[in-house]
C-alpha atoms as a PDB file:
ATOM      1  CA  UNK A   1      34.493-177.944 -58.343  1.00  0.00           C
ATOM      2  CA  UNK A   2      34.911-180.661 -61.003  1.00  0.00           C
ATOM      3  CA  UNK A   3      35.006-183.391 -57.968  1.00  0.00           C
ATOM      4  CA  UNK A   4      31.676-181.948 -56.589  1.00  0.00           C
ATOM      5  CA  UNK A   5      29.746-182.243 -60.372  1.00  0.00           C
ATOM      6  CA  UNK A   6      31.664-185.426 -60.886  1.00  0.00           C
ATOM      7  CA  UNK A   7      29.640-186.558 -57.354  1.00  0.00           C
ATOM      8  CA  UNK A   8      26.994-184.991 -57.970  1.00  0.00           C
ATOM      9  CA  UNK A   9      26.897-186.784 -61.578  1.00  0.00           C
ATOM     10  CA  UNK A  10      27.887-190.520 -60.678  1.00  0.00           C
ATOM     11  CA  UNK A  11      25.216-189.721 -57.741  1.00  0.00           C
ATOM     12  CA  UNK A  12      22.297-188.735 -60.585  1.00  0.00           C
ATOM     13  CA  UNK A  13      23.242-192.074 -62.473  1.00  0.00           C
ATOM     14  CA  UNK A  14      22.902-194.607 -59.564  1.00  0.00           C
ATOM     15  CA  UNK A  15      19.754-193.028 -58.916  1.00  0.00           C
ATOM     16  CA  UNK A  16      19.202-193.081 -62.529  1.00  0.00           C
ATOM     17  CA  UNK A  17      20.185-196.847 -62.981  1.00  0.00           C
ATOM     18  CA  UNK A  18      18.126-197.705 -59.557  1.00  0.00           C
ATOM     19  CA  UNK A  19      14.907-196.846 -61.537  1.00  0.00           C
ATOM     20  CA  UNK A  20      15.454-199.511 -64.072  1.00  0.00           C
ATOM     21  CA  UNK A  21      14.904-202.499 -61.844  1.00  0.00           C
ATOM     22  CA  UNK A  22      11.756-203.679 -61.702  1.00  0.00           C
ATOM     23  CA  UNK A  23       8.622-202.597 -59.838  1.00  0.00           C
ATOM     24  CA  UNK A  24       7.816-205.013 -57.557  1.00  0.00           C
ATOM     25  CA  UNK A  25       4.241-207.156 -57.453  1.00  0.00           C
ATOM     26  CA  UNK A  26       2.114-205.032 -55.053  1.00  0.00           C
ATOM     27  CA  UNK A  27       0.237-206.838 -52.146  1.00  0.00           C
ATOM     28  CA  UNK A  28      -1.694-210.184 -52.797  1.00  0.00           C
ATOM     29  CA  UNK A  29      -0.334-210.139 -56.470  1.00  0.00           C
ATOM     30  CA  UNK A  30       2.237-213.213 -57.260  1.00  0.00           C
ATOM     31  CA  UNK A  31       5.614-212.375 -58.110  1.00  0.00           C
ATOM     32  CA  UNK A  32       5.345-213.233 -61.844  1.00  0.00           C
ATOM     33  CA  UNK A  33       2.724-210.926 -62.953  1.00  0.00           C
ATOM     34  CA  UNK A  34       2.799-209.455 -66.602  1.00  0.00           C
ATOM     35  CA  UNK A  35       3.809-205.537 -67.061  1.00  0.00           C
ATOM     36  CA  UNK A  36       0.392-204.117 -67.556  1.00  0.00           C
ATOM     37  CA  UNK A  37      -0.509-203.436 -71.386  1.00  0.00           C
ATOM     38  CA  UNK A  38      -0.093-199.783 -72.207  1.00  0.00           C
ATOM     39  CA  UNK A  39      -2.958-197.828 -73.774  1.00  0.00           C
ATOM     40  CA  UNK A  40      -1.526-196.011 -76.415  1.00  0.00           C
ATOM     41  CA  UNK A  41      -2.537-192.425 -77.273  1.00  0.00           C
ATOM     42  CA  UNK A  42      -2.487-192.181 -81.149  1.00  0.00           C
ATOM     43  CA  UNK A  43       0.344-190.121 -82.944  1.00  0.00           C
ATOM     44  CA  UNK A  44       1.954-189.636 -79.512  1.00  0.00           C
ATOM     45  CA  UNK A  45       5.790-191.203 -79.504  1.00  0.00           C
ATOM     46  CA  UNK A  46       5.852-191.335 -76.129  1.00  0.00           C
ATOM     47  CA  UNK A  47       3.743-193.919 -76.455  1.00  0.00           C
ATOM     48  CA  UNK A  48       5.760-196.404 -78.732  1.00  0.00           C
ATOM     49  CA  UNK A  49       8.681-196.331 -76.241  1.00  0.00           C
ATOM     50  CA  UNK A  50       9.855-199.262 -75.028  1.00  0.00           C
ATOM     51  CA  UNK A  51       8.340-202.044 -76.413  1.00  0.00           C
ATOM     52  CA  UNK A  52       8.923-205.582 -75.927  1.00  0.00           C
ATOM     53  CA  UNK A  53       6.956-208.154 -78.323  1.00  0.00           C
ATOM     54  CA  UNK A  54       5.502-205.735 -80.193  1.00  0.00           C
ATOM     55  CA  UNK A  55       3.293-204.339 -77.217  1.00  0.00           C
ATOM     56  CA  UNK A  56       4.691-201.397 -75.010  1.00  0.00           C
ATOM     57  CA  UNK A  57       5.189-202.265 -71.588  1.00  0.00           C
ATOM     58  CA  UNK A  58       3.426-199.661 -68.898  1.00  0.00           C
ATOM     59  CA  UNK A  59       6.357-199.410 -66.757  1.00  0.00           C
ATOM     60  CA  UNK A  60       8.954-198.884 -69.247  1.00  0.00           C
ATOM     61  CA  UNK A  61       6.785-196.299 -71.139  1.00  0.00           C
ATOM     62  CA  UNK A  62       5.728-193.985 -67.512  1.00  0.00           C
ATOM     63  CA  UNK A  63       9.468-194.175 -66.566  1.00  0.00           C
ATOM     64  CA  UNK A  64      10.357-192.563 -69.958  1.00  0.00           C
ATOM     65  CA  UNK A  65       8.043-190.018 -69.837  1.00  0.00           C
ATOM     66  CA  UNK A  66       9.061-189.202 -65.917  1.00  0.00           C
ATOM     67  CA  UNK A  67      12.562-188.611 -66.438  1.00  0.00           C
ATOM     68  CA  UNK A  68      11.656-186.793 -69.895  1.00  0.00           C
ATOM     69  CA  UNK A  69       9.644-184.336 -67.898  1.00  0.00           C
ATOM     70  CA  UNK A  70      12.310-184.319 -65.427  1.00  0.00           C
ATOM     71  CA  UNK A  71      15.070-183.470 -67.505  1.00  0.00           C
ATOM     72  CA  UNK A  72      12.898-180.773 -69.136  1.00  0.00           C
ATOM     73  CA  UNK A  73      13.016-178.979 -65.596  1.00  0.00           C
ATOM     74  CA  UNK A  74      11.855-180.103 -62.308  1.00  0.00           C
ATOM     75  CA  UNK A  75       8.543-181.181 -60.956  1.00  0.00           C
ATOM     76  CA  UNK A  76       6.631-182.454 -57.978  1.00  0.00           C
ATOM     77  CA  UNK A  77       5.061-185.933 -57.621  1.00  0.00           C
ATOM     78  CA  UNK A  78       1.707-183.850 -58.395  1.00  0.00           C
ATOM     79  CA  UNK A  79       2.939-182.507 -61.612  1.00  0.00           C
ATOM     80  CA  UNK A  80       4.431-185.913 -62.945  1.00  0.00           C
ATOM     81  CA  UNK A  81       1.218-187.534 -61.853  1.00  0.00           C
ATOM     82  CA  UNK A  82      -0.844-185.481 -64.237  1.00  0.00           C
ATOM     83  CA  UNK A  83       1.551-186.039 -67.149  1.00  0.00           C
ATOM     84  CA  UNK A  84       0.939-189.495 -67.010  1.00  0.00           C
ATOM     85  CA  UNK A  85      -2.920-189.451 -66.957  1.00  0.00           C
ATOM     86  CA  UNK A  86      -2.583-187.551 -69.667  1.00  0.00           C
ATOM     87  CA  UNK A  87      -0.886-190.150 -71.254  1.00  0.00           C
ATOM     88  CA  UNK A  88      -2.898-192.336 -70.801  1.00  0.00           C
ATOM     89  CA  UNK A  89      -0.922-194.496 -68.170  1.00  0.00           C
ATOM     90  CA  UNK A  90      -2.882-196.850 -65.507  1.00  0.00           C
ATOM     91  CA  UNK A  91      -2.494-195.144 -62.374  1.00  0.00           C
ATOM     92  CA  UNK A  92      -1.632-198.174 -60.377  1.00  0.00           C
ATOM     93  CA  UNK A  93       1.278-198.206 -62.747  1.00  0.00           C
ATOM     94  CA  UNK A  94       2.258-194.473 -62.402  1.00  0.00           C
ATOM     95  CA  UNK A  95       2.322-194.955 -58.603  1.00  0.00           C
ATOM     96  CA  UNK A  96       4.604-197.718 -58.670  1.00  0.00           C
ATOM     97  CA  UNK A  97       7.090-195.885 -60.873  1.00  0.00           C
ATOM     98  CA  UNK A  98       6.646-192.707 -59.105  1.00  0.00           C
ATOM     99  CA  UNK A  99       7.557-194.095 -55.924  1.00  0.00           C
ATOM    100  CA  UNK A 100      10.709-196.030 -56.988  1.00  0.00           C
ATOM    101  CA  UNK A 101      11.815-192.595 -58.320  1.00  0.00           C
ATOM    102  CA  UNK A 102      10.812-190.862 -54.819  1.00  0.00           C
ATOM    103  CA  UNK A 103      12.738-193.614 -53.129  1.00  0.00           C
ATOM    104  CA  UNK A 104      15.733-193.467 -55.466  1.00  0.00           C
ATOM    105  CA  UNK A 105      15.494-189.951 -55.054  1.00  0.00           C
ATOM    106  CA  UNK A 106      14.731-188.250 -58.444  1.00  0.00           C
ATOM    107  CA  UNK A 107      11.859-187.234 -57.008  1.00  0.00           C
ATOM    108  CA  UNK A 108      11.869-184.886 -54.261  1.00  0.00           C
ATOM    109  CA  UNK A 109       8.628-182.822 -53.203  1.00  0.00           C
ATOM    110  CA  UNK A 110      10.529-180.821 -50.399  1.00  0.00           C
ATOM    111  CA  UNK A 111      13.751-180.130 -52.505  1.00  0.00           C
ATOM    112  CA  UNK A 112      11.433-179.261 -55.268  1.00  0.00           C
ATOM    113  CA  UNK A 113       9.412-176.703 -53.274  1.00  0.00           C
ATOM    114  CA  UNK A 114      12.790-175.400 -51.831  1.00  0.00           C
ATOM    115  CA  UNK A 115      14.361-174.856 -55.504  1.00  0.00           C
ATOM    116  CA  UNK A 116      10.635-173.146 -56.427  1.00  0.00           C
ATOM    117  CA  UNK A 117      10.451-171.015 -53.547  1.00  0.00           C
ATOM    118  CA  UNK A 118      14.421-169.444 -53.797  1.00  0.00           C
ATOM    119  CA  UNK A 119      14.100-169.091 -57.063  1.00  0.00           C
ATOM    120  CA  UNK A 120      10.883-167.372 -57.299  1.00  0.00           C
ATOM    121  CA  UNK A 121      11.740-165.027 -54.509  1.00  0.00           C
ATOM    122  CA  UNK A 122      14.855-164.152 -56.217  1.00  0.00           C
ATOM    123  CA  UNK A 123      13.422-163.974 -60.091  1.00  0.00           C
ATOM    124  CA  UNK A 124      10.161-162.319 -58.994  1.00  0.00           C
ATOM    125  CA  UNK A 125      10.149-161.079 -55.720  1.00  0.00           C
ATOM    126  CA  UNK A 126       7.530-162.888 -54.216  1.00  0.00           C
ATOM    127  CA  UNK A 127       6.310-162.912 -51.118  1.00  0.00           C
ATOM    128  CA  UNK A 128       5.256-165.929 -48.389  1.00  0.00           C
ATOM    129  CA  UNK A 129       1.576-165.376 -49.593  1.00  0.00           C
ATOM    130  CA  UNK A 130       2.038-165.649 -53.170  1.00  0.00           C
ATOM    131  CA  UNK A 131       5.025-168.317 -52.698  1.00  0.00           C
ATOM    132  CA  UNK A 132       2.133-170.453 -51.035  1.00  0.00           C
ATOM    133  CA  UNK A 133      -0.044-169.576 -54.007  1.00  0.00           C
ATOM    134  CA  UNK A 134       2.685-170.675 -56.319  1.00  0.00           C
ATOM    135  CA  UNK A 135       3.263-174.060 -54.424  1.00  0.00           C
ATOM    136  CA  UNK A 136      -0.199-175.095 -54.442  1.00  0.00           C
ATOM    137  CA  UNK A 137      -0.558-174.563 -58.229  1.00  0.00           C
ATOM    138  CA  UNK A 138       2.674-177.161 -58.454  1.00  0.00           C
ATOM    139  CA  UNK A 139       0.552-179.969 -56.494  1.00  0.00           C
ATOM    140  CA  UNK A 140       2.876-179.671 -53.228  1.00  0.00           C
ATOM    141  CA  UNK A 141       0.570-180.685 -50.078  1.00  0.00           C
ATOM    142  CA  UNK A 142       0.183-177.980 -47.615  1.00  0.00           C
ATOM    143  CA  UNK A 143       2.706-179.648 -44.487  1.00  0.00           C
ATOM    144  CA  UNK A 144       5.370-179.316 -47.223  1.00  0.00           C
ATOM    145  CA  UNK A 145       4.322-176.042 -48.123  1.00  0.00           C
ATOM    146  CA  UNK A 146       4.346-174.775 -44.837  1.00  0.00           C
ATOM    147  CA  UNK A 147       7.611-176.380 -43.737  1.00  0.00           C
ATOM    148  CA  UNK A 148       9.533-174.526 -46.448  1.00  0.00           C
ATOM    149  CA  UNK A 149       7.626-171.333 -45.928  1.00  0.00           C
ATOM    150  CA  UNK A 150       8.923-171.060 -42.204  1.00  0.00           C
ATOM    151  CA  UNK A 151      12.209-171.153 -43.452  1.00  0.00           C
ATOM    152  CA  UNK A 152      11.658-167.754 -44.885  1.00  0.00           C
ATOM    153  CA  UNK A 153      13.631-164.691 -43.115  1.00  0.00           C
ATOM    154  CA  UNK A 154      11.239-162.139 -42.603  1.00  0.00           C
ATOM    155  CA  UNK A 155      14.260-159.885 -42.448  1.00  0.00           C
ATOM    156  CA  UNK A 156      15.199-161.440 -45.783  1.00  0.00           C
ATOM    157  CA  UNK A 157      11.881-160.698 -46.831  1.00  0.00           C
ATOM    158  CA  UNK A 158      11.855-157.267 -45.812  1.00  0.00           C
ATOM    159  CA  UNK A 159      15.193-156.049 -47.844  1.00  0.00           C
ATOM    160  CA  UNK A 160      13.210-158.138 -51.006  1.00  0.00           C
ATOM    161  CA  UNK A 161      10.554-155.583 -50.806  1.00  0.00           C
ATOM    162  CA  UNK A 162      12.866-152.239 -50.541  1.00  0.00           C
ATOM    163  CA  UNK A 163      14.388-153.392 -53.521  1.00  0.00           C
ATOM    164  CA  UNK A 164      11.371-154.258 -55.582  1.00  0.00           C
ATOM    165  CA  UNK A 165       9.997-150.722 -54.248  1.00  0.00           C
ATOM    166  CA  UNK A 166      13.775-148.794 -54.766  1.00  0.00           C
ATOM    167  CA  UNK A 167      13.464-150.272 -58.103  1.00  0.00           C
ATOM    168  CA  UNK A 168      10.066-149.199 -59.126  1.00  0.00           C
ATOM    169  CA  UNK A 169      10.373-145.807 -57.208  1.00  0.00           C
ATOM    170  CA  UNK A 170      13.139-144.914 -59.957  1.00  0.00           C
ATOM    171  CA  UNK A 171      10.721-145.119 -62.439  1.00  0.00           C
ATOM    172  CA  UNK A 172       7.704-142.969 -61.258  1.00  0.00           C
ATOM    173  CA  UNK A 173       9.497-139.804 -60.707  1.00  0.00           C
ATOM    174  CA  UNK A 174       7.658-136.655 -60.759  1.00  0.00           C
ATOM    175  CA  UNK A 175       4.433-138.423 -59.146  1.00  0.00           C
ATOM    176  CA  UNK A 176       2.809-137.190 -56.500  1.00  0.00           C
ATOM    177  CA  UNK A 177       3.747-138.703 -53.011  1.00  0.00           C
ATOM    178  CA  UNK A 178       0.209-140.334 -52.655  1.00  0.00           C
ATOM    179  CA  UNK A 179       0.009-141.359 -56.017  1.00  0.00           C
ATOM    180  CA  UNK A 180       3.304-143.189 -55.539  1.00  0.00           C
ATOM    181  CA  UNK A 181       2.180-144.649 -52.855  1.00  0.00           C
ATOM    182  CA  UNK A 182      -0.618-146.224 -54.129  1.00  0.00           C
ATOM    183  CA  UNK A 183       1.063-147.723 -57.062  1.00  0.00           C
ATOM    184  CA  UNK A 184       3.591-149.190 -54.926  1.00  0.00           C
ATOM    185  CA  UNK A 185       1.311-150.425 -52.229  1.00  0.00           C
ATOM    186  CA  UNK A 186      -0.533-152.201 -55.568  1.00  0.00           C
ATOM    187  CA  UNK A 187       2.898-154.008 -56.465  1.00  0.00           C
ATOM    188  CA  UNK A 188       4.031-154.960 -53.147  1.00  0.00           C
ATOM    189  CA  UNK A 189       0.190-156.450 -52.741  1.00  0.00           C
ATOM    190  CA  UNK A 190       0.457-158.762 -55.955  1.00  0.00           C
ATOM    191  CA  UNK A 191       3.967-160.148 -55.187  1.00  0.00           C
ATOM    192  CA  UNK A 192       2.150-161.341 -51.708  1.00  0.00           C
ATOM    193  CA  UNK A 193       3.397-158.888 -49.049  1.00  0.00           C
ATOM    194  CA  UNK A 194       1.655-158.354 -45.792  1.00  0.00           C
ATOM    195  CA  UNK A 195      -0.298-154.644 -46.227  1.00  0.00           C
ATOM    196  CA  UNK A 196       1.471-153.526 -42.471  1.00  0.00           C
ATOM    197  CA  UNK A 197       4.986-154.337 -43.606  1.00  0.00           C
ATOM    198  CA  UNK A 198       3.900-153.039 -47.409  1.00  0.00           C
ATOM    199  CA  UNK A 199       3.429-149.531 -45.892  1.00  0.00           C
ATOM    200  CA  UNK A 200       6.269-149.189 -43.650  1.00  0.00           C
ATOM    201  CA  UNK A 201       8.879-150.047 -46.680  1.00  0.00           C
ATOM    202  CA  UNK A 202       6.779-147.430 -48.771  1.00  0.00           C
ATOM    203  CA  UNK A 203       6.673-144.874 -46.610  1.00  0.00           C
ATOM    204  CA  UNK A 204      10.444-145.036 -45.563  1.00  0.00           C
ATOM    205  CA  UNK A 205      11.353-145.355 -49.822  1.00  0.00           C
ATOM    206  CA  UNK A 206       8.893-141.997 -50.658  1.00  0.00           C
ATOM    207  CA  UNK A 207      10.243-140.030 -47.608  1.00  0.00           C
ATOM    208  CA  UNK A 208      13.648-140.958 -48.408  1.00  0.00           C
ATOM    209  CA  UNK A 209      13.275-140.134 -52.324  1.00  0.00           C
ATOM    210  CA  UNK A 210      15.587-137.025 -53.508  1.00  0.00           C
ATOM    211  CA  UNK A 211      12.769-135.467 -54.647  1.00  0.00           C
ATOM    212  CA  UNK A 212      10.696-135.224 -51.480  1.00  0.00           C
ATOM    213  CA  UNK A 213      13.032-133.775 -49.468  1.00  0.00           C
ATOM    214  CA  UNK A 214      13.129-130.182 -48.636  1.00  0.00           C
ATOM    215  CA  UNK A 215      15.720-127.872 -49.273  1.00  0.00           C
END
């Protein structure tokens, strides 16, 4: 274990390090071009990172703010992109740094949507149609979307949904069978499940409760 986060460490920090070296001139512009000239946003301290001479230097300031999102928890290429405008930063500038993080691999839109997709099927129980929901809201385009969606196990899926309906079914005792129903048809509909496979995981749950069965 402490070899594997050792690894897994020395990896973060050569990817870390990698960042720092500088952007290079995009096409048609020489190789000795100035940092662009940062627009600073007033009483924000992200935006007196980094200076050199007095003046903050673009690059320097939309790296900080990039891994100080990323450390906060992580985030698509969308996501960072957004924090930046907000800040203010030329977006010729927050392309160039977000690609040298994508290509030293801090940035990762398909890991990203992975992490967001087993974590929010495990935390909330959510289905394919409200993980898709979910990925869209995080900026991830719709082939990287759908890539991690078909890695879902509808059988995996499935046993999700008895438990979220076990679960709720413990707490509605005493209702009638339709009304039970209904309620957990409502659940299973805003955590994204398909209606057909809804109903056949309710109806099993109900019939099965202890008190629906005759003596």
């Amino acid at each position: 274990m402490t070899e594997r986060h050792d690894a897994a460490r020395a990896a973060f920090e050569a990817a870390l390090a990698a960042t720092r070296e500088p952007v290079p001139p995009g096409p048609g512009e020489p190789a000795s071009r100035r940092p662009r000239a940062w627009q600073p946003i007033p009483g924000d301290p992200e935006s007196d990172l980094q200076r050199r001479d007095g003046e903050p230097d673009a690059y320097d300031v939309a790296r900080q703010i990039v891994l100080r999102q990323l450390a906060m928890s992580p985030k698509s290429r969308h996501q960072l992109r957004d924090k930046l405008r907000a800040r203010n930063c030329p977006d010729d500038v927050a392309e160039a740094v977000l690609d040298r993080m994508t290509e030293v691999g801090l940035i990762d839109d398909e890991a990203y949507a992975g992490m967001l997709v087993r974590s929010q099927q495990a935390g909330r129980g959510l289905a394919r149609r409200a993980l898709a929901r979910e990925l869209r809201t995080k900026g991830v385009d719709d082939e990287t979307a759908k890539a991690t969606l078909d890695q879902i196990d509808p059988e995996v899926e499935r046993d999700r949904a008895a438990q979220l309906v076990a679960k709720k079914l413990r707490s509605m005792h005493g209702l009638e069978p339709l009304v039970q129903k209904r309620r957990l048809a409502g659940m299973l509909a805003r955590k994204g499940y398909p209606a057909e496979l809804a109903m056949a995981v309710i109806r099993e749950a109900v019939a099965a409760a202890p008190e629906h069965q005759r003596d």
